[in-house]
Protein backbone atom coordinates (compact mmCIF):
# COMPACT_ATOMS: atom_id res chain seq x y z
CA UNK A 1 68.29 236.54 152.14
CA UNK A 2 70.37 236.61 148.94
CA UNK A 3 69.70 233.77 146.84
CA UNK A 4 72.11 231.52 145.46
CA UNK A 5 72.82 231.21 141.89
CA UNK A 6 72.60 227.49 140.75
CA UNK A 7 75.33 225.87 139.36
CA UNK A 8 74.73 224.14 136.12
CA UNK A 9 76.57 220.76 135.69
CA UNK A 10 79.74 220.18 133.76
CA UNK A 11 79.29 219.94 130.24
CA UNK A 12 82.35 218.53 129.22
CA UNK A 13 83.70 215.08 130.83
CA UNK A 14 86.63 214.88 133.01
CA UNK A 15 90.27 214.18 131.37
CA UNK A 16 93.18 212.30 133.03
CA UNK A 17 90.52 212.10 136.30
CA UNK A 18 90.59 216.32 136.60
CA UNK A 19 87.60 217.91 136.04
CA UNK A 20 87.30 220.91 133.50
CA UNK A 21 87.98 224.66 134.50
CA UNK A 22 84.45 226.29 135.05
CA UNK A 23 84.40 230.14 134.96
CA UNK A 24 81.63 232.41 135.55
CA UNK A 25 81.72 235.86 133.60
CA UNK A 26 81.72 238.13 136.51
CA UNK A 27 78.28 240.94 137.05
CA UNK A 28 80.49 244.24 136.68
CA UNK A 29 83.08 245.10 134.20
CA UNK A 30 83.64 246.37 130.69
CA UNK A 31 84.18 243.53 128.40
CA UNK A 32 82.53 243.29 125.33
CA UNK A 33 82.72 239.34 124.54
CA UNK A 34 83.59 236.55 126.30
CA UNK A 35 86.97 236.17 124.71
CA UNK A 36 87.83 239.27 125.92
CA UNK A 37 86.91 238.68 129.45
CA UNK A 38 88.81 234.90 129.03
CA UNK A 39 91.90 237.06 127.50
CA UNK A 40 92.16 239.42 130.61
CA UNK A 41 91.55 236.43 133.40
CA UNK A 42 93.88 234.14 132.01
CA UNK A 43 96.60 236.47 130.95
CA UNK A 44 99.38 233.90 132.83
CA UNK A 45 98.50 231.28 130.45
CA UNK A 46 100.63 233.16 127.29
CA UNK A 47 100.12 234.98 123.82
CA UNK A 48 97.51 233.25 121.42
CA UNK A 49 96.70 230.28 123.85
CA UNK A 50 92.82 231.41 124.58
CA UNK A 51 91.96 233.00 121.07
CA UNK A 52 93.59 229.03 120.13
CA UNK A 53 91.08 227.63 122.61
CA UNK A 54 88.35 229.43 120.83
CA UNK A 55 89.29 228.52 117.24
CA UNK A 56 89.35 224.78 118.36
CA UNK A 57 85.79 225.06 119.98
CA UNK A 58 86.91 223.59 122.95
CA UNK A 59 85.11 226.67 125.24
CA UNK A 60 81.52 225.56 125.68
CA UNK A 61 78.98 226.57 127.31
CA UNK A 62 76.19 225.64 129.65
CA UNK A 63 74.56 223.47 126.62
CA UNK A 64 77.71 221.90 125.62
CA UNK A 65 78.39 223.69 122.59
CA UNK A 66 81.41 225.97 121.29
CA UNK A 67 81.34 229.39 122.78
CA UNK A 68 82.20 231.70 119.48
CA UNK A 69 85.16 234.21 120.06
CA UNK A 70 82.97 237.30 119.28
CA UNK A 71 79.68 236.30 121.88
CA UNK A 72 78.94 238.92 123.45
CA UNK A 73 79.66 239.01 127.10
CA UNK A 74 76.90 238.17 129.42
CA UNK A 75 77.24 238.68 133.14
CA UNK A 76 76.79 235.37 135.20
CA UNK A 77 77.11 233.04 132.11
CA UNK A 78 79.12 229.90 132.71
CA UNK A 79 81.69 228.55 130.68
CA UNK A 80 83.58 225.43 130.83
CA UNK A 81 87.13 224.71 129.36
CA UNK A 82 89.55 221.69 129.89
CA UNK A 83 93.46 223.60 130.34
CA UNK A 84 96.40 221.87 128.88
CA UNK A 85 97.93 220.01 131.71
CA UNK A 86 101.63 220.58 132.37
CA UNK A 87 104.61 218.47 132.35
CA UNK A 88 104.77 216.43 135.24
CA UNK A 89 107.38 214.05 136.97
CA UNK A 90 105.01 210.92 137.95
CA UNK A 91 105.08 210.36 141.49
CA UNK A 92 106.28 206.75 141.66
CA UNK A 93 104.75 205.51 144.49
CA UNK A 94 101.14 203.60 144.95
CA UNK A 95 97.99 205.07 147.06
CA UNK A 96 96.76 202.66 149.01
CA UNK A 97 93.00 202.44 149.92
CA UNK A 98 92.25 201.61 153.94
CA UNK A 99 88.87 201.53 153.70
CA UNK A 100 85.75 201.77 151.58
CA UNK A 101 82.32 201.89 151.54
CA UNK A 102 80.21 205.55 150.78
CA UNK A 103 83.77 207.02 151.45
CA UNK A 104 87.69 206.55 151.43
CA UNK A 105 89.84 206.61 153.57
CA UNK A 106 93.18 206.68 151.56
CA UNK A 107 96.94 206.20 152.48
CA UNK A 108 98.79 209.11 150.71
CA UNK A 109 102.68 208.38 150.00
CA UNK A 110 104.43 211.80 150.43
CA UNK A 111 104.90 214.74 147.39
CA UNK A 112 101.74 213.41 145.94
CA UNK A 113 99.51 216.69 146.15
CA UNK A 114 95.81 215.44 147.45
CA UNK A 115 93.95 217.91 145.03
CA UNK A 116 94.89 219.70 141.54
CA UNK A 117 96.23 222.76 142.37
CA UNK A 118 99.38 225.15 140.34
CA UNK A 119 102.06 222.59 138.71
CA UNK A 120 100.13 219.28 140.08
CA UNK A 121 97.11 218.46 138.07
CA UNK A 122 97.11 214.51 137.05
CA UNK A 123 99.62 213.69 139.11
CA UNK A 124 97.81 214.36 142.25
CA UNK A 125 95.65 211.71 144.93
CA UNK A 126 92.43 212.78 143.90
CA UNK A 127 93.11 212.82 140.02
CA UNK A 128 94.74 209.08 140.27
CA UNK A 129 92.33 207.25 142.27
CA UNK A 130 89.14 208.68 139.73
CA UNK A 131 91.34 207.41 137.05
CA UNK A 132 92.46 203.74 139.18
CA UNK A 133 89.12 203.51 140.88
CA UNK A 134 87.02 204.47 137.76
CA UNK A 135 85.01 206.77 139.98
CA UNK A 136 84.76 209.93 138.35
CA UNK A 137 82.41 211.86 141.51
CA UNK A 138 85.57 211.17 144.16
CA UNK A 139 85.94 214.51 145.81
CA UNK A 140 88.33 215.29 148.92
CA UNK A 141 87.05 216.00 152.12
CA UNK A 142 89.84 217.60 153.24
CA UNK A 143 93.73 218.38 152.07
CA UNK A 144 97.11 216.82 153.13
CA UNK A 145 100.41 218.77 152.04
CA UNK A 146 102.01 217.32 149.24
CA UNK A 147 104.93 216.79 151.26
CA UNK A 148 103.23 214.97 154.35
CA UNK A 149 102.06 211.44 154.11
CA UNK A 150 99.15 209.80 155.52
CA UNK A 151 96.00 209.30 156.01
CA UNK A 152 92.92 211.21 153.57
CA UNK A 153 89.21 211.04 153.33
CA UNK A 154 87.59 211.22 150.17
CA UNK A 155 83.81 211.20 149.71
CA UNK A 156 81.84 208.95 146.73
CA UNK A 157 78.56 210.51 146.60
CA UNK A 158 78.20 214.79 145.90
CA UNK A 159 75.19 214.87 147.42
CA UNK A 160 77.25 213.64 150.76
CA UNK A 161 80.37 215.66 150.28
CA UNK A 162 79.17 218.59 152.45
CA UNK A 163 78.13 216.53 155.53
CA UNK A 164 81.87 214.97 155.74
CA UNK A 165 83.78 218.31 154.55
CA UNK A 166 81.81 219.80 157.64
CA UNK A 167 82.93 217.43 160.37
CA UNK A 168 86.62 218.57 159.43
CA UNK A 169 85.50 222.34 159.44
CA UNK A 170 83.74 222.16 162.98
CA UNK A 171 87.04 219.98 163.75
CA UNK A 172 85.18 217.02 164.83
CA UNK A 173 87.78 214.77 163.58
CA UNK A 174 90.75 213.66 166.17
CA UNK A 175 93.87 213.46 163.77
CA UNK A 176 97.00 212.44 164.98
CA UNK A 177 100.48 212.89 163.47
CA UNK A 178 103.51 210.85 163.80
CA UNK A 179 106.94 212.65 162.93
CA UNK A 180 110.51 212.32 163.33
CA UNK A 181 112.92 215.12 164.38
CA UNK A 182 116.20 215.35 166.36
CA UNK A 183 115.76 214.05 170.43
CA UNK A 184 116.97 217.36 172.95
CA UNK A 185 116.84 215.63 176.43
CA UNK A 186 116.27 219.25 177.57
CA UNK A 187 113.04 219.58 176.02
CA UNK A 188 109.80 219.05 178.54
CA UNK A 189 107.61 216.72 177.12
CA UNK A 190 104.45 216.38 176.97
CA UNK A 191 103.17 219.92 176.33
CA UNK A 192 100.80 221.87 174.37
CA UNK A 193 101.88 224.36 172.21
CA UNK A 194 99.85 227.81 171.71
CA UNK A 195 100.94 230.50 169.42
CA UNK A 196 99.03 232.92 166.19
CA UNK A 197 100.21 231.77 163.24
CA UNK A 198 99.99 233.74 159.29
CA UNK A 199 100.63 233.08 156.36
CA UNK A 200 100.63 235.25 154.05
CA UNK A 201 99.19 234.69 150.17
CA UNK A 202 102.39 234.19 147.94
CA UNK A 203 104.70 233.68 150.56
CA UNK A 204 106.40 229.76 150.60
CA UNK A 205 106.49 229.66 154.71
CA UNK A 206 104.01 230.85 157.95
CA UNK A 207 105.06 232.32 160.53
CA UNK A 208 104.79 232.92 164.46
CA UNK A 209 103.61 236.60 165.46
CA UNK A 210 102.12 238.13 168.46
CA UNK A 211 98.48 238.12 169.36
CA UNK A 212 95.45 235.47 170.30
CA UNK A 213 97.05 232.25 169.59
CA UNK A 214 94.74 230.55 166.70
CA UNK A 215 97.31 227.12 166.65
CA UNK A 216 97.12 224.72 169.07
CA UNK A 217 99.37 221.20 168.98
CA UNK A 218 99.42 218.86 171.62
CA UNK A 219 103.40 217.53 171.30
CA UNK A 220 104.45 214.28 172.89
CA UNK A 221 108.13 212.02 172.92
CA UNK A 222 107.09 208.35 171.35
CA UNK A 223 110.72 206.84 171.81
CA UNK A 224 114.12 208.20 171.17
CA UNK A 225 117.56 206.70 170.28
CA UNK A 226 120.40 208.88 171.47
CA UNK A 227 123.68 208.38 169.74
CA UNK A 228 126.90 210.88 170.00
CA UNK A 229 124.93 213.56 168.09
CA UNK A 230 122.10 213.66 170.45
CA UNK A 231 120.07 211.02 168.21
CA UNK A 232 116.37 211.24 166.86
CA UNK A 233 112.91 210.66 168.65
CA UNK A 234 109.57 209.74 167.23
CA UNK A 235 106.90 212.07 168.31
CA UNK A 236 103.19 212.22 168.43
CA UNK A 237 101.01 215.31 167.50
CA UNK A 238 97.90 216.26 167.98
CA UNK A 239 96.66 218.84 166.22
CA UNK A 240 93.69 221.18 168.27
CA UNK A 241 93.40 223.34 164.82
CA UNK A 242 94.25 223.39 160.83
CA UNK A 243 96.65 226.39 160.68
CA UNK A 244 98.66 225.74 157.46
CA UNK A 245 101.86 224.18 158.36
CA UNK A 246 101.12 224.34 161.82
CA UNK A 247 102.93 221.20 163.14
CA UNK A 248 105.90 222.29 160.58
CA UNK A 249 106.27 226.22 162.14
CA UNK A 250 105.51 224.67 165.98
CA UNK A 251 108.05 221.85 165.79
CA UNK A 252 110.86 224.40 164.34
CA UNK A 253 109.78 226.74 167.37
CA UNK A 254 111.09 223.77 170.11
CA UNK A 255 114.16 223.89 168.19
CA UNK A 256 113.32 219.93 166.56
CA UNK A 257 112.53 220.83 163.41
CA UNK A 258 111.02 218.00 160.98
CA UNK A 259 113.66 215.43 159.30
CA UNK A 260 113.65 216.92 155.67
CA UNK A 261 111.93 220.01 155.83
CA UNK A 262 112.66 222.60 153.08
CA UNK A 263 110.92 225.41 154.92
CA UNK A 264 111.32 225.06 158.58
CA UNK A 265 113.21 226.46 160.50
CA UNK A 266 114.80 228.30 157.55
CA UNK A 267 113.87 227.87 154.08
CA UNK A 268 116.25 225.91 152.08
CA UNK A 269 117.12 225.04 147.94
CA UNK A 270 114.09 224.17 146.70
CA UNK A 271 113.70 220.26 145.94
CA UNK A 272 114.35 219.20 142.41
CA UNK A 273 111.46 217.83 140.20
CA UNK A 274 111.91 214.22 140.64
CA UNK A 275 113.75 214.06 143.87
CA UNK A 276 112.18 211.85 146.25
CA UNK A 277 114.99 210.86 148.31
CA UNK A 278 113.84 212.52 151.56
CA UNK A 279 110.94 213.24 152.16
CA UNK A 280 109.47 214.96 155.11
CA UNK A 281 109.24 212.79 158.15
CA UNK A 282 105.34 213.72 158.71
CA UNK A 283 102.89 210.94 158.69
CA UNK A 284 98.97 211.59 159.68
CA UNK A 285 99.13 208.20 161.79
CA UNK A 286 95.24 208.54 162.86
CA UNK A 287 91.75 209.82 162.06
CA UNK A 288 88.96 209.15 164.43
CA UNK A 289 85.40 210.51 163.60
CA UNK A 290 81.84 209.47 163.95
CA UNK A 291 80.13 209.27 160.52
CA UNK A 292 77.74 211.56 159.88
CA UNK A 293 75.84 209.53 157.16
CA UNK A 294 75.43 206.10 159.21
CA UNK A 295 76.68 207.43 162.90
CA UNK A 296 79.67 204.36 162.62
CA UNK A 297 82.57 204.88 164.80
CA UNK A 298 85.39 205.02 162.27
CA UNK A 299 89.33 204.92 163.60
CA UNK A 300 91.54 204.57 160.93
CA UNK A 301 95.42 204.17 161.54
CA UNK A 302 98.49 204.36 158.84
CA UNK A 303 100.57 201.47 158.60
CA UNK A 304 103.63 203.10 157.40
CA UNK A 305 106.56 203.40 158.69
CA UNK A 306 108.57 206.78 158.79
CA UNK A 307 111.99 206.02 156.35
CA UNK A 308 113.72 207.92 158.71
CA UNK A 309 113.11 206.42 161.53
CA UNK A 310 113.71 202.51 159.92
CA UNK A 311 117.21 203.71 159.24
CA UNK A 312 118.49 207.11 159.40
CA UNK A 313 121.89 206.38 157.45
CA UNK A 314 119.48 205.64 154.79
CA UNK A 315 117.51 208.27 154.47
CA UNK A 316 119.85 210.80 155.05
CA UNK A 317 121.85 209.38 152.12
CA UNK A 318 118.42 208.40 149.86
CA UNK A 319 119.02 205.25 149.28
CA UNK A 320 116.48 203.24 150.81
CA UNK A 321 114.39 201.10 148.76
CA UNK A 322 111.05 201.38 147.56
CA UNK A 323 108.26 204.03 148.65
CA UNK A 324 109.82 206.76 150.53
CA UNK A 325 108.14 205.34 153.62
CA UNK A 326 106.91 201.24 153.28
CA UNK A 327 104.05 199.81 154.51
C-alpha cells in the first residue's frame, strides 16, 4: 500500500480569509531550482512576477523562511506563497448564517462563488465568513454555483471536515431546489428525468449525449400563474446526483429553461462585472442529513424568496430592491 506523503501545515497566515497557494515540486522533471520550476508552473501569471516574488522573500518554505531564487530544486519539497488577489466587484449582498454549532449551515445570496477559485478569491462565501466570523479553519463541505443561491454547509473543525464532505460524496444528503421558469400546460408533471451528462474541461456549458444516464432529477410543478404569454411556475427539484449544472442542462431539455440563465438552453452575452440585476432563479430550498459527528437529524430550509417569482415585471426590468432575492 503506497504511503501517503504528509502534509506539513501552512507557514504563512491566511490574507483577506484565503489561505496561501501551497505547491509541491513535483518527483520527475528537469529543473534545476525552484524558481525555475515556479517560472514554468505559473507561466499565466506574467513576465517578472515570480522572480519579484522571490526578491521580496515572500516564497517560504516548510520552516517559514524565504525560499532563495537559486535553491536547488528538490523533488517533493513544499512551498507556500500568498498570490496577488485580483480586482474584484464586491458582491453587495449579506450571507446569512441558519445555523451553528461544530458546522454551518449558510444562506448564499446568488454570484457569490462558495470557494476561491479563477477571478473570485476574497470575494467569495468561504473567504467572507473566515473574515466576518473570525474563524480562520471554515472549510466548505460542498460547492454551490456562483450563480445559484441557497443553502451551504461549511465545517469548523479540520479534523471533522472529511466525515461531512463524505456524506455529500456517498449522496446521503436530500437537497432540494426551488426554481422558476416559464409554465407549458403541456408538460407532464411530476417526472423524473434520466439522461448522461459531460462537461468538458474549458468548455462554459454541459451537455446531453447518449449512453448510461449518470443525472437523475426528480422535477415537480409548485404553482403556476398563467397570463397571455403562457405565465411562469415555481418548481421543485430534486436532485438524485451532482452532475455539474445538472438541474440547468435538464430544465432547458423540457423546454423551461431557468429565469436568467446565461448558458441554458443557448449560451448568451456574458454578464457584466457588477451586474446583478437578474440573477438565476435557482434557490437550494432544503438540505436534510443525519450528522455524522452527533447522529442529530438536521433539516434546514431557505427563507428566500425567488425575485422572480415576487414580481416578474421587476426582475425582468432589474429594478427590484435590495438582495437579488429577500429574505
Amino acid at each position: 500500500m503506497r504511503r501517503r506523503t504528509r502534509i506539513p501545515p501552512a507557514p504563512l497566515p491566511q490574507r483577506h480569509g484565503v489561505d496561501p497557494v501551497r505547491v509541491r515540486l513535483p518527483a520527475a522533471g528537469a529543473w534545476a531550482t525552484v524558481r525555475e520550476h515556479l517560472v514554468e508552473r505559473l507561466s499565466g501569471a506574467g513576465d517578472g512576477v515570480v522572480d519579484g516574488m522571490f526578491d521580496a522573500g515572500l516564497v517560504v518554505g516548510a520552516d517559514g523562511r524565504p525560499v532563495p531564487a537559486d535553491a536547488p530544486y528538490v523533488p517533493g519539497m513544499f512551498v507556500w506563497f500568498h498570490r496577488e488577489l485580483p480586482d474584484e466587484v464586491p458582491v453587495p449582498f449579506p450571507l446569512e448564517v441558519v445555523y451553528r454549532d461544530e458546522h454551518l449551515v449558510v444562506d448564499k445570496p446568488h454570484f457569490l462563488a462558495t470557494t476561491p477559485r479563477g477571478s473570485h478569491v476574497a470575494e467569495t462565501a468561504l473567504a467572507r465568513l473566515r473574515r466576518e466570523l473570525e474563524i480562520p479553519t471554515l472549510s466548505a463541505a460542498h460547492r454551490l454555483d456562483r450563480l445559484t443561491a441557497g443553502l451551504v454547509l461549511f465545517t469548523v473543525r479540520p479534523e471533522e471536515r472529511g466525515a461531512y464532505q463524505t456524506l455529500f460524496r456517498d449522496r446521503r444528503v436530500r437537497k432540494e431546489y426551488e426554481a422558476v421558469a416559464p409554465y407549458d400546460p403541456g408538460l407532464a408533471l411530476p417526472r423524473t428525468v434520466r439522461s448522461r451528462i459531460v462537461k468538458e474541461r474549458g468548455e462554459l456549458t454541459a451537455r446531453e449525449v447518449a449512453g448510461e444516464p449518470n443525472a437523475v432529477s426528480r422535477v415537480e410543478l409548485v404553482e403556476h400563474r398563467p397570463d397571455q404569454a403562457g405565465g411562469l411556475a415555481r418548481y421543485r427539484l430534486v436532485p438524485g446526483t451532482g452532475q455539474t449544472h445538472q438541474l440547468r442542462v435538464h430544465m432547458a431539455a423540457l423546454g423551461v429553461p431557468i429565469l436568467g440563465d446565461p448558458l441554458y438552453p443557448e449560451v448568451t452575452a456574458p454578464v457584466p462585472a457588477g451586474d446583478f440585476r437578474r440573477p438565476l432563479q435557482l434557490l437550494a430550498r432544503a438540505l436534510e442529513f443525519t450528522d455524522p459527528v452527533t447522529g442529530v437529524e438536521h433539516r434546514f430550509r431557505s427563507g428566500r424568496v425567488l425575485a422572480a417569482w415576487a414580481s416578474q415585471d421587476r426582475w425582468a426590468a432589474g429594478t427590484h430592491d435590495g438582495p437579488p432575492d429577500g429574505q
